[in-house]
Protein backbone atom coordinates (compact mmCIF):
# COMPACT_ATOMS: atom_id res chain seq x y z
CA UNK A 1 48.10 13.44 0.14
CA UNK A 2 50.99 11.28 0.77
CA UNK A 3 52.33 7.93 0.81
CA UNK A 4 52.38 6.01 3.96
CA UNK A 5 55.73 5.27 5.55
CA UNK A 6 57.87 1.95 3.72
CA UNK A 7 57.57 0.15 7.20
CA UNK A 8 53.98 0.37 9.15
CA UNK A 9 55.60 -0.81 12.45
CA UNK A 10 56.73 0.49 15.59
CA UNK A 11 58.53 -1.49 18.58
CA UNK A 12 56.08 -3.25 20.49
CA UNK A 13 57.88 -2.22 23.74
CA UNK A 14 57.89 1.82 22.82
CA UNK A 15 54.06 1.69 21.60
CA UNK A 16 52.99 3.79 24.78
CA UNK A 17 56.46 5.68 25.36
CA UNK A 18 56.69 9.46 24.29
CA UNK A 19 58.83 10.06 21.47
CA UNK A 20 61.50 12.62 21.94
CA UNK A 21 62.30 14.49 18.76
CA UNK A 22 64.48 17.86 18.39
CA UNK A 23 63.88 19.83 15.63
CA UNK A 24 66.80 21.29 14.29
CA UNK A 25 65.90 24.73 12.99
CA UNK A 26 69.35 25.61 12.22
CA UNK A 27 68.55 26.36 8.36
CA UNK A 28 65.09 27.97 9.06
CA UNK A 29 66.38 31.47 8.12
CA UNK A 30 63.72 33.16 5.61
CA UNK A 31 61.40 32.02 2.91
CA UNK A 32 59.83 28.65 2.73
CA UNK A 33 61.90 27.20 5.87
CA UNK A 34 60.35 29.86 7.90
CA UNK A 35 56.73 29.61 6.39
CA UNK A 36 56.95 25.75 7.29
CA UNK A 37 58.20 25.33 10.79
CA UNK A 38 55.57 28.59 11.62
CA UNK A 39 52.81 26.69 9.73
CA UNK A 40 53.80 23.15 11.16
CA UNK A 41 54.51 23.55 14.43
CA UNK A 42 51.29 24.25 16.10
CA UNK A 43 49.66 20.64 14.76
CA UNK A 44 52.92 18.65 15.42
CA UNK A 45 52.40 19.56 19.05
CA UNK A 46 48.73 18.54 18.74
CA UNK A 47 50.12 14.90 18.16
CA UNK A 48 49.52 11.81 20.81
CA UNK A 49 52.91 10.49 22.37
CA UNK A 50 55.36 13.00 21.26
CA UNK A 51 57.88 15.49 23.21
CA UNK A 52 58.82 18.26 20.94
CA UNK A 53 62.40 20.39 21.21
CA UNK A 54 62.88 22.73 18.64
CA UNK A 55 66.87 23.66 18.21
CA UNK A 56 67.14 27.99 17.40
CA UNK A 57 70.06 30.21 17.22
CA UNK A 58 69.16 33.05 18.99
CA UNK A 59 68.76 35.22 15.81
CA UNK A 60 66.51 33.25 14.84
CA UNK A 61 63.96 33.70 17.51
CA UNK A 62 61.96 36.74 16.09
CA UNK A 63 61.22 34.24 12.98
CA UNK A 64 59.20 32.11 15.47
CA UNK A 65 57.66 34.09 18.13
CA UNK A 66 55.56 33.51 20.00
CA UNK A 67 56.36 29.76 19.76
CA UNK A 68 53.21 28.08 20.52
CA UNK A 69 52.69 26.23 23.64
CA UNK A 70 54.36 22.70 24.07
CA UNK A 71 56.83 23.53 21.96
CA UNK A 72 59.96 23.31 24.38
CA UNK A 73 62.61 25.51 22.91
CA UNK A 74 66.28 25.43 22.68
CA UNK A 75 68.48 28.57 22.21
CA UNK A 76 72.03 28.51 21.49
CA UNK A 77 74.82 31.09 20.22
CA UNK A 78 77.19 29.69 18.29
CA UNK A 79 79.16 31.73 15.93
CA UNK A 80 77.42 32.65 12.78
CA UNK A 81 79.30 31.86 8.99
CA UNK A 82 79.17 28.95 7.10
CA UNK A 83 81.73 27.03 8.82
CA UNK A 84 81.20 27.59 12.48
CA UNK A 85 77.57 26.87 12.16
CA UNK A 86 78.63 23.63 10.07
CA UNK A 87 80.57 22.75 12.93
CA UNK A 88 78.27 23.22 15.68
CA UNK A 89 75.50 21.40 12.82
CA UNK A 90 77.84 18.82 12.70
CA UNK A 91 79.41 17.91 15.56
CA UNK A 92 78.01 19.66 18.73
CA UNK A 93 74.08 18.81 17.77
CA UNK A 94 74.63 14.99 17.82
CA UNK A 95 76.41 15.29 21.25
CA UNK A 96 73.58 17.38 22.66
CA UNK A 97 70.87 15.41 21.37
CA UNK A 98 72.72 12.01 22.49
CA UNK A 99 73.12 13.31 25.51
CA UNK A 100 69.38 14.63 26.35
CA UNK A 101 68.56 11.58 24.84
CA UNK A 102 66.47 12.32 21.27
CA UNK A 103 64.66 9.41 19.97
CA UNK A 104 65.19 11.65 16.06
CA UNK A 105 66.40 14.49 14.98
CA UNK A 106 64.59 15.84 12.12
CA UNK A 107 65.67 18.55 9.80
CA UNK A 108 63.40 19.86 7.64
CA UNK A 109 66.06 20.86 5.14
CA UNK A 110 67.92 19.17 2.85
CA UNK A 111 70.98 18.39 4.98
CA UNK A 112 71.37 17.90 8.55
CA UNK A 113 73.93 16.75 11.12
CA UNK A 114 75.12 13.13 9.26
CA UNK A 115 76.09 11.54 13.15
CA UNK A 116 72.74 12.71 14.39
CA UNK A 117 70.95 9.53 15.96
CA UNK A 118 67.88 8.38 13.62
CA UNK A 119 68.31 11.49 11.51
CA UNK A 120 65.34 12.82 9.80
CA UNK A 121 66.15 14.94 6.12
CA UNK A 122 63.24 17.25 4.36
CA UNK A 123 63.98 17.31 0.76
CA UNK A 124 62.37 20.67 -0.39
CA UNK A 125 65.75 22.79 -1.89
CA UNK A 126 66.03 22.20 -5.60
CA UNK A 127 69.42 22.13 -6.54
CA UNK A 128 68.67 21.86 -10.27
CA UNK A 129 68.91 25.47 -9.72
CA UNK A 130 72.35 25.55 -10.52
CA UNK A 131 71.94 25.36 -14.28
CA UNK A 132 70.43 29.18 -14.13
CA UNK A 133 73.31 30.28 -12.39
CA UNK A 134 76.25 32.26 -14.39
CA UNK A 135 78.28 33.56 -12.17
CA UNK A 136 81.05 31.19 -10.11
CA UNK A 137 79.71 31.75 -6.34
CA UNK A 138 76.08 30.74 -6.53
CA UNK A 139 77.05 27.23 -9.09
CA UNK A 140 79.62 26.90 -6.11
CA UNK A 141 76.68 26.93 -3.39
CA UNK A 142 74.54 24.94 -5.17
CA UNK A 143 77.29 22.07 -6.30
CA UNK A 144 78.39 22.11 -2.31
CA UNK A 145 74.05 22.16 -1.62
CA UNK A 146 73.69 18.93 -4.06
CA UNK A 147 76.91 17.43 -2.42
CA UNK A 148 75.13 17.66 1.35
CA UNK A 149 71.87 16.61 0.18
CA UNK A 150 73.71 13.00 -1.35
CA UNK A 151 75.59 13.06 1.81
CA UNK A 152 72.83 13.66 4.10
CA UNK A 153 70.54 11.14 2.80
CA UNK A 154 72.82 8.62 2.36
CA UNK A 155 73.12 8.73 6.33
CA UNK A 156 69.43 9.55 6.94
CA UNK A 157 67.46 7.21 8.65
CA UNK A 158 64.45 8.42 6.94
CA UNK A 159 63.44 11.51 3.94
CA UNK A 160 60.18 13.45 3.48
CA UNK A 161 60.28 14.45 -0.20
CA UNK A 162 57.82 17.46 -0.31
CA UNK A 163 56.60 16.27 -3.87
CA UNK A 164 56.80 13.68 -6.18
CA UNK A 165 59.39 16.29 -7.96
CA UNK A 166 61.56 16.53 -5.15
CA UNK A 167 61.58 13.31 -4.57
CA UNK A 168 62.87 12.56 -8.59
CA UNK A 169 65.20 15.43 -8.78
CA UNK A 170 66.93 15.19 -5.25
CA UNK A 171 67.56 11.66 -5.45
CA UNK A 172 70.06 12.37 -8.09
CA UNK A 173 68.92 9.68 -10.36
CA UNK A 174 69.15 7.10 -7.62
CA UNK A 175 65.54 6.97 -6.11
CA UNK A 176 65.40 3.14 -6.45
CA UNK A 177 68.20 2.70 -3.96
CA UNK A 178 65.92 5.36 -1.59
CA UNK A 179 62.76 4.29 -1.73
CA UNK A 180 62.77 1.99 1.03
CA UNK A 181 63.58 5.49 3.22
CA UNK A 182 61.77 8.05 1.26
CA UNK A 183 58.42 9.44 1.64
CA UNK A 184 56.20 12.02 0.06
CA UNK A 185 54.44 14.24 2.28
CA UNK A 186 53.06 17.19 0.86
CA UNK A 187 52.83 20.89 2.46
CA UNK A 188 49.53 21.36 4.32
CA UNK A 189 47.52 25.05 4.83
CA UNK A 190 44.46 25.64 7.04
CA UNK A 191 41.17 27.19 6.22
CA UNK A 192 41.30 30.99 5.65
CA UNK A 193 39.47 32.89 7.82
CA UNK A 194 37.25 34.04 5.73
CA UNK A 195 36.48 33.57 1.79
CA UNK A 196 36.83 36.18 -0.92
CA UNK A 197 33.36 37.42 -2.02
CA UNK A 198 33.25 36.92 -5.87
CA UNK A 199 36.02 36.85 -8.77
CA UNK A 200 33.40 38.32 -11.37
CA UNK A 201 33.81 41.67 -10.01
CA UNK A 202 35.79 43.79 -12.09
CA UNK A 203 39.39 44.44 -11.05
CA UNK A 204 43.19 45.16 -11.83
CA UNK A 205 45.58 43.85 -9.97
CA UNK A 206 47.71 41.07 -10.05
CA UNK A 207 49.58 39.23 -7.53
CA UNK A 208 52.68 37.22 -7.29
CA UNK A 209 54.21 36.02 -3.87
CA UNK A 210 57.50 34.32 -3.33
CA UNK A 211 61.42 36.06 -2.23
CA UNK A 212 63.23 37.17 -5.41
CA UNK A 213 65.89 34.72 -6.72
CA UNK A 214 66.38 33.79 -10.31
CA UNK A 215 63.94 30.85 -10.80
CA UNK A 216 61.06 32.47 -9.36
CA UNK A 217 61.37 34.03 -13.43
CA UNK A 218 59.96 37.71 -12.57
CA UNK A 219 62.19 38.43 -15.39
CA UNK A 220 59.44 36.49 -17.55
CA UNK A 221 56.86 38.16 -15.67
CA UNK A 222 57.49 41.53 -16.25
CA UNK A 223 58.18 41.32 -20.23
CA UNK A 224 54.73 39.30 -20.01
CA UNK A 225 53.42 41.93 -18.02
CA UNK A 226 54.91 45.16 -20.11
CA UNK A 227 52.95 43.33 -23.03
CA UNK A 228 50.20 42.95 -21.21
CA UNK A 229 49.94 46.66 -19.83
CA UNK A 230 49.82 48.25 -23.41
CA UNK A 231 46.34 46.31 -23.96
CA UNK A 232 45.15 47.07 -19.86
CA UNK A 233 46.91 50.02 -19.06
CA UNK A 234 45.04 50.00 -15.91
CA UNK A 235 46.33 46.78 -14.52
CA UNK A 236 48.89 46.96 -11.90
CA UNK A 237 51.69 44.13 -10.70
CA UNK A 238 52.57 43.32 -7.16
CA UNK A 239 55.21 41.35 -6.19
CA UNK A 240 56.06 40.58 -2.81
CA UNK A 241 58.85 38.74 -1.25
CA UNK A 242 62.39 39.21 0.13
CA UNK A 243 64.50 40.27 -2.52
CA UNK A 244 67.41 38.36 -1.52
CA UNK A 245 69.35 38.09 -4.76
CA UNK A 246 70.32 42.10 -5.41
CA UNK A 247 71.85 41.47 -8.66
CA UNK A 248 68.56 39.70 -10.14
CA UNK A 249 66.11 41.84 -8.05
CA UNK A 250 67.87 45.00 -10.01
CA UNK A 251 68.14 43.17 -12.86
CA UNK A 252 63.46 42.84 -12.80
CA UNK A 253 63.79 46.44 -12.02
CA UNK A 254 65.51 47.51 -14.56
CA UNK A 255 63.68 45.54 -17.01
CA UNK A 256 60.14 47.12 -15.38
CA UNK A 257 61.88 50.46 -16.27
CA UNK A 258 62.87 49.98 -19.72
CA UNK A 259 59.35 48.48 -20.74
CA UNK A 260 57.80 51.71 -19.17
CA UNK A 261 55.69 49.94 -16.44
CA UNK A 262 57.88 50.51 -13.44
CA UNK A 263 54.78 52.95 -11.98
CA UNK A 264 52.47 49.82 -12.28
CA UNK A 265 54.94 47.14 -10.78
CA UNK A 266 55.16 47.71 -6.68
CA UNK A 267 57.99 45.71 -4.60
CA UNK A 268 56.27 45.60 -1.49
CA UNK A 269 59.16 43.35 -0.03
CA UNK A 270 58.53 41.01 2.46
CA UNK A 271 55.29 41.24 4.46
CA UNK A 272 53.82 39.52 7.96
CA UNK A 273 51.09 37.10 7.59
CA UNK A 274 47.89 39.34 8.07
CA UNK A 275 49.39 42.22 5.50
CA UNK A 276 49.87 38.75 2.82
CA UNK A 277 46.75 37.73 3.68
CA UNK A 278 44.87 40.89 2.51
CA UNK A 279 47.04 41.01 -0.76
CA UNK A 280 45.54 37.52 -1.66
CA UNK A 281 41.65 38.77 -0.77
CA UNK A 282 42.24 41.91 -2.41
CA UNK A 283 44.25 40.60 -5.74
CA UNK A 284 41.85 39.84 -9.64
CA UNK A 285 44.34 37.28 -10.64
CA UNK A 286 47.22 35.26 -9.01
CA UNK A 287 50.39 34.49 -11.00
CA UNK A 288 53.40 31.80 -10.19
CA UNK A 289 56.02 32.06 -12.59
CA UNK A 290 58.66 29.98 -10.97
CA UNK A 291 60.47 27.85 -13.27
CA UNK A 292 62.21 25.38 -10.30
CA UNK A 293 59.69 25.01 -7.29
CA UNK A 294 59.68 21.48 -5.14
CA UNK A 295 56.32 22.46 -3.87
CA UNK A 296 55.07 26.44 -4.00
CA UNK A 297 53.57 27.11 -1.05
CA UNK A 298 52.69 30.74 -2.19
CA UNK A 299 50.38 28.60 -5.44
CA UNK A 300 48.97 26.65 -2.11
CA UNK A 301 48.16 30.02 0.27
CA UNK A 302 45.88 31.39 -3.02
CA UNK A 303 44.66 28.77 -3.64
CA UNK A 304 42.81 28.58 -0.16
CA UNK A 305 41.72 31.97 -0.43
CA UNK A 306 39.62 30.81 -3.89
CA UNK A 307 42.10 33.27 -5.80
CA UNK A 308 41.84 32.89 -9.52
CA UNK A 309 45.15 31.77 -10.70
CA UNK A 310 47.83 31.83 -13.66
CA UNK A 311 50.95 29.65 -13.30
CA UNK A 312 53.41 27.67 -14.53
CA UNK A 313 53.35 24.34 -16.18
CA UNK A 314 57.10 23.13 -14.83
CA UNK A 315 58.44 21.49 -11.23
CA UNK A 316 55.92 20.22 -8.98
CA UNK A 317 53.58 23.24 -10.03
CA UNK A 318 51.12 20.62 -11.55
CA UNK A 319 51.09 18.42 -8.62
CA UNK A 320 49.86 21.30 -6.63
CA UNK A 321 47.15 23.17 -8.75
CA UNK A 322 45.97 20.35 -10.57
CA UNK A 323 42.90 21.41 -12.85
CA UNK A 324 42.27 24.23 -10.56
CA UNK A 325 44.00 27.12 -12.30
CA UNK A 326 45.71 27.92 -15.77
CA UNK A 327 49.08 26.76 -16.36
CA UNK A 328 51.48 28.16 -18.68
CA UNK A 329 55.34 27.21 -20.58
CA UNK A 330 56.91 29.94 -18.22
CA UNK A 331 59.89 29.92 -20.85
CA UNK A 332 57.28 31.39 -23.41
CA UNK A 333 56.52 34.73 -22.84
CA UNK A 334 53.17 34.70 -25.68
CA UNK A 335 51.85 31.82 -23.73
CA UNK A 336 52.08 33.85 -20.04
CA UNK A 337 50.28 36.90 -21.89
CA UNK A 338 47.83 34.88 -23.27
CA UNK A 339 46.95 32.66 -20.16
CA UNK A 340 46.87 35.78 -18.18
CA UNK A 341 44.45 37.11 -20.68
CA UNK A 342 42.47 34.43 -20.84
CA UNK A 343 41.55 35.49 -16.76
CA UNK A 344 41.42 39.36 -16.88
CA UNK A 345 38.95 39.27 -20.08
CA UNK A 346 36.27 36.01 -18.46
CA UNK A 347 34.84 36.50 -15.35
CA UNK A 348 33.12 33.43 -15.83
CA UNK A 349 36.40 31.90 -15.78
CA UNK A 350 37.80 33.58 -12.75
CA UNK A 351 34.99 32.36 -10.77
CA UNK A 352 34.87 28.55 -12.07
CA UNK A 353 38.83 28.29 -11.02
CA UNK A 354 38.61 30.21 -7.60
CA UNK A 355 35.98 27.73 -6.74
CA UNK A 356 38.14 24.36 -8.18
CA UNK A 357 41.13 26.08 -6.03
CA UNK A 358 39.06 26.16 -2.76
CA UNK A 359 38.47 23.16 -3.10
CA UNK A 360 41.60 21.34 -4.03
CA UNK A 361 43.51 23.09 -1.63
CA UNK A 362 40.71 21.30 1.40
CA UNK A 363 42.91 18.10 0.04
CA UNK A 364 46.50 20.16 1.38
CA UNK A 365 45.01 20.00 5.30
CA UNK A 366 47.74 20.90 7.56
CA UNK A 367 46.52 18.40 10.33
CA UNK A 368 47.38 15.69 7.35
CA UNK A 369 51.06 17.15 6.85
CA UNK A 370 51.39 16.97 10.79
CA UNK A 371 49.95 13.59 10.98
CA UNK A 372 51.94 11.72 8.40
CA UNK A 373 55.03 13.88 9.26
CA UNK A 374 54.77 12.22 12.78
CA UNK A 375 54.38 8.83 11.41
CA UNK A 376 57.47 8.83 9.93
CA UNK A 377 59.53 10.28 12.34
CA UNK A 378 58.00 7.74 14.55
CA UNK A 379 59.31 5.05 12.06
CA UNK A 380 62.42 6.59 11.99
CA UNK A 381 63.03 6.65 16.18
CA UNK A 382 61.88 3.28 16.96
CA UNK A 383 64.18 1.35 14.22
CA UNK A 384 66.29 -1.27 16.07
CA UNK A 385 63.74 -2.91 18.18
CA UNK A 386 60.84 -5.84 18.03
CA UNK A 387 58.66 -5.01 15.94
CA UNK A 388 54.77 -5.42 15.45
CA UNK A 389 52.24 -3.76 13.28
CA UNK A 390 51.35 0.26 14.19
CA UNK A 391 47.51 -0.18 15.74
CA UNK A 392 44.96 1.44 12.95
């Protein structure tokens, strides 16, 4: 699940004190940073010896609420852009949380405020990314996004890597200078509410979850998929997510068009939690295309639900679904249709991997993530004293 922090000590003077930590939400905007800070929250708060402020802009609010009791929240409404929020990131979060007196500050993003006592860095933003980009403005975002991450954990008193992926890739080739501050901790899900009744029963549909940038490869998808169609004509494509990149959302549309399956492929956009929820129970097969992921947490959300699933072999993809779906080279479009195949034709199949999936994703708890998340922040806010081992 993860590996334990690099020092298993705490002060011996701080072993019954609470530990302040402020979460700085700052970068918790849509997508994955949302899903995680929802998903975390609510067992972080469940954790002995810990006061927990979580740091909001005020637009960010209806991301969060209700925020769950014992969560003690801090609003603020600093000008929005890149550079006034870098400032206020920057230099008015380490005053405040000097001032209240934070033990950390965690970030669960790939930068954070550098001054920030006993800072705290997520690494879960692959920058790799930049070497799909062709245009000039996103290869500027993600060269400035790989120059804050260096930055960031330089200063960092501590990292969670959110795979052993992220942790290779976002250490920029330097990981043996890091590992004494870096640890994996993987996402966590809890147990669906209730289980999908059989994957031998006939069906058509197929699902894929995440918002729509480049390397989430619906491009690949959909040729797969037009291919796919002419043998099925009755299966149908759902894909649903933010589509946050225009330019490659109409480029998927287009291509859906031109293969003559746009009537089968449905953007539902982005949905709330019990609407996703049904689209897992209800889907045959689920499919993850992404060529760059650091973790997936749409691969882990089916595979709680016992969803058959189709994804790729790349990233930290194989970390997560293990033996417990079919993989596929998502650069090879005969090797998506054929995988994909492989599910609609066997039931047998469908219902030996929806049963691995259940099962592997038990080993993803939630309460783990929260637990060794903790651990390391507590690491992190009690550096600089006596120290003597953490009781078992």
């Amino acid at each position: 699940m993860s590996k334990t922090p690099s020092d298993d000590l705490i002060p011996e003077k701080d072993l019954t004190r609470r530990l302040r930590i402020v979460i700085n939400g700052t970068h918790a905007k849509s997508g994955g940073g949302v899903t995680y800070l929802r998903a975390i929250l609510p067992e972080l708060v469940k954790q002995q010896g810990i006061e927990l402020h979580l740091f909001l802009h005020r637009d960010q609010v209806e991301h969060f609420y209700p925020i769950c009791e014992g969560v003690r929240l801090q609003l603020f409404d600093h000008k929005l852009g890149f550079w006034p929020t870098l400032w206020w990131e920057q230099v008015s979060l380490p005053v405040l949380t000097w001032a209240m007196g934070a033990d950390v500050v965690f970030s669960p993003a790939n930068f954070g405020p550098i001054f920030a006592r006993n800072h705290v860095i997520m690494l879960r933003n692959a920058t790799s990314v930049i070497r799909l980009t062709t245009t000039l403005r996103p290869m500027g975002y993600w060269l400035v996004l790989s120059a804050a991450t260096l930055i960031s954990l330089l200063f960092a008193r501590r990292a969670i890597a959110v795979s052993e992926y992220a942790a290779r890739v976002l250490t920029f080739g330097l990981r043996r200078l890091f590992n004494r501050k870096l640890n994996v901790v993987y996402h966590g899900t809890t147990k669906p509410l209730r289980e999908r009744e059989s994957n031998r029963s006939p069906g058509s549909a197929l699902l894929a979850v995440s918002d729509i940038y480049v390397q989430k490869n619906y491009h690949s998808l959909i040729e797969a998929f037009g291919k796919l169609h002419q043998r099925y004509p009755e299966l149908t494509l759902t894909i649903a997510g933010r589509e946050i990149d225009s330019s490659y959302s109409d480029q998927v549309r287009r291509l859906a068009a031109s293969l003559g399956v746009d009537d089968a492929v449905h953007f539902v956009g982005h949905l709330d939690t019990e609407a996703l929820r049904d689209l897992y129970q209800e889907c045959h097969i689920f499919v993850f295309p992404s060529t760059i992921e650091t973790f997936g947490n749409p691969l882990l959300e089916a595979m709680s639900i016992g969803a058959p699933i189709a994804c790729s072999d790349t990233a930290a993809m194989p970390e997560v679904i293990g033996d417990a779906g079919l993989t596929f080279d998502p650069y090879d479009i005969s090797d998506i249709v054929y995988t994909i195949e492989r599910l609609v034709k066997n039931p047998s199949l469908r219902e030996e991997l929806g049963k691995k999936a259940s099962y592997r994703a038990k080993s993803f708890s939630l309460d783990t993530t929260a637990k060794f998340t903790i651990d390391v922040l507590r690491n992190a806010g009690f550096v600089g004293s006596k120290y003597v081992r953490k009781p078992r």
